[in-house]
Protein backbone atom coordinates (compact mmCIF):
# COMPACT_ATOMS: atom_id res chain seq x y z
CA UNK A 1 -38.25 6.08 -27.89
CA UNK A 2 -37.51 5.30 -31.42
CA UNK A 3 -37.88 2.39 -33.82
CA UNK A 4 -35.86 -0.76 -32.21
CA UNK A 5 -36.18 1.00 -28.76
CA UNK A 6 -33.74 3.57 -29.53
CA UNK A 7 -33.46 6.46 -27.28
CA UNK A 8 -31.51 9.85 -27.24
CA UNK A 9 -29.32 11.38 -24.54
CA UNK A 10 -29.44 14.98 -24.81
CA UNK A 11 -26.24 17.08 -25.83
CA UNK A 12 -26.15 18.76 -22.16
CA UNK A 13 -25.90 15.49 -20.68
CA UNK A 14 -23.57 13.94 -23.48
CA UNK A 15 -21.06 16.62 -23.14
CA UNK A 16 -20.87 16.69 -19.36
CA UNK A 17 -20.12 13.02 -19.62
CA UNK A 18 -17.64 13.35 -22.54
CA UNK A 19 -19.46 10.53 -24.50
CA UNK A 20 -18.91 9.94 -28.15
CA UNK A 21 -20.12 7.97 -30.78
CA UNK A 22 -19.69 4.01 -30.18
CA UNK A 23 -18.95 4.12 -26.55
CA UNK A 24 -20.86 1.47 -24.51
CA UNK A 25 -23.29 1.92 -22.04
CA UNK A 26 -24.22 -0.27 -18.87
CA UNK A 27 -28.10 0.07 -18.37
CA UNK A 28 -29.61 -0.57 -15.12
CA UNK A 29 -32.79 -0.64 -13.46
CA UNK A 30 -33.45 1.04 -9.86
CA UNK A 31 -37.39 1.03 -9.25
CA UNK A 32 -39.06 2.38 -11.93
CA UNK A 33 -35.85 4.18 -13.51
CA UNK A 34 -33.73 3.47 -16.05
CA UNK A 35 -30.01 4.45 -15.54
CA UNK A 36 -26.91 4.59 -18.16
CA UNK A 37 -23.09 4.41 -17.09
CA UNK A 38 -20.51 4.68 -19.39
CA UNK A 39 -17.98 2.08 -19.43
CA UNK A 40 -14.67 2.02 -19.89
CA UNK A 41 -13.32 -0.06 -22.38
CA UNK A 42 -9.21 -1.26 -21.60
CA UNK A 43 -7.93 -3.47 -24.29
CA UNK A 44 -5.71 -6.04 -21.97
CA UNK A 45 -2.57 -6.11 -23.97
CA UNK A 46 -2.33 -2.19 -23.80
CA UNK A 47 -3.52 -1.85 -20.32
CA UNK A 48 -0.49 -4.61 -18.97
CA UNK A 49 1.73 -3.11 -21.09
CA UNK A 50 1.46 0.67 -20.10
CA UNK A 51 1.29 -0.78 -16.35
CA UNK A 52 4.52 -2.24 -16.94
CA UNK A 53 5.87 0.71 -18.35
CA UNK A 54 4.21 2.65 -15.10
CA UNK A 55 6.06 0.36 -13.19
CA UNK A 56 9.24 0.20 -14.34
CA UNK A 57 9.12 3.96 -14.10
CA UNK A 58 8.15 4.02 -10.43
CA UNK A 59 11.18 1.17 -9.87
CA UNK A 60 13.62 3.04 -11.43
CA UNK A 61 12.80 6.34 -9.30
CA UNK A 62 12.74 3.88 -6.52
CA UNK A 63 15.84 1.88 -6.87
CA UNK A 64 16.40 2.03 -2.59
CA UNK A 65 12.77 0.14 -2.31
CA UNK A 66 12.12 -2.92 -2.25
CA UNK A 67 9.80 -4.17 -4.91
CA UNK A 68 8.20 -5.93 -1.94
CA UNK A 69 7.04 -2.13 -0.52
CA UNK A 70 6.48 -1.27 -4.12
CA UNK A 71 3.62 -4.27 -4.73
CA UNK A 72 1.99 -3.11 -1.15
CA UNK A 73 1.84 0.59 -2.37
CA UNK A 74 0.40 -0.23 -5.60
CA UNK A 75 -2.22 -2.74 -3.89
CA UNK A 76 -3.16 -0.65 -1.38
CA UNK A 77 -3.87 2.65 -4.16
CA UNK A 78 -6.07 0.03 -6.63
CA UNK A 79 -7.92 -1.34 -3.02
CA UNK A 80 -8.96 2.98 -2.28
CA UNK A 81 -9.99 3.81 -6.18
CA UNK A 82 -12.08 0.60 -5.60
CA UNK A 83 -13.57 2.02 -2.72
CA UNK A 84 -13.82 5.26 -4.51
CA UNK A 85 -15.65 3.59 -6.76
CA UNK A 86 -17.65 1.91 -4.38
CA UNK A 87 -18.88 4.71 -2.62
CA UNK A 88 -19.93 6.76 -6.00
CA UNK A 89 -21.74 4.22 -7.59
């Protein structure tokens, strides 16, 4: 641990995770360890926008469904990555 409770992550580790420079890091405690997850960082505006963009896209591909079965199908894939999710963390 270095001045102002610095620590490093060694390069194996860094690399497998793809982490850069800058990106944030949630730190937890479980017992007596310490453990880092990245986090994603979405600016809003972007993230709506490119959704919209997804889903105009899927509409247009879709034109004999209703939007109705569209919403459902896009609920129901966020409700499994959150499970996903879930179930790694």
């Amino acid at each position: 641990m270095k001045d102002k409770f610095q620590v490093t992550i060694p390069t194996k580790i860094r690399e497998e995770l793809g982490l850069q420079v800058g990106d944030l890091l949630e730190a937890d405690v479980q017992g007596n360890t310490i453990v880092l997850k990245p986090q994603m960082v979405v600016e809003r505006v972007k993230a709506f926008e490119r959704f919209q963009e997804l889903l105009s896209d899927v509409h247009e591909r879709n034109k004999n469904i209703s939007d109705e079965e569209i919403l459902e199908d896009v609920l129901e894939t966020i409700q499994e990555v959150r499970k996903e999710k879930r179930k790694r963390a």
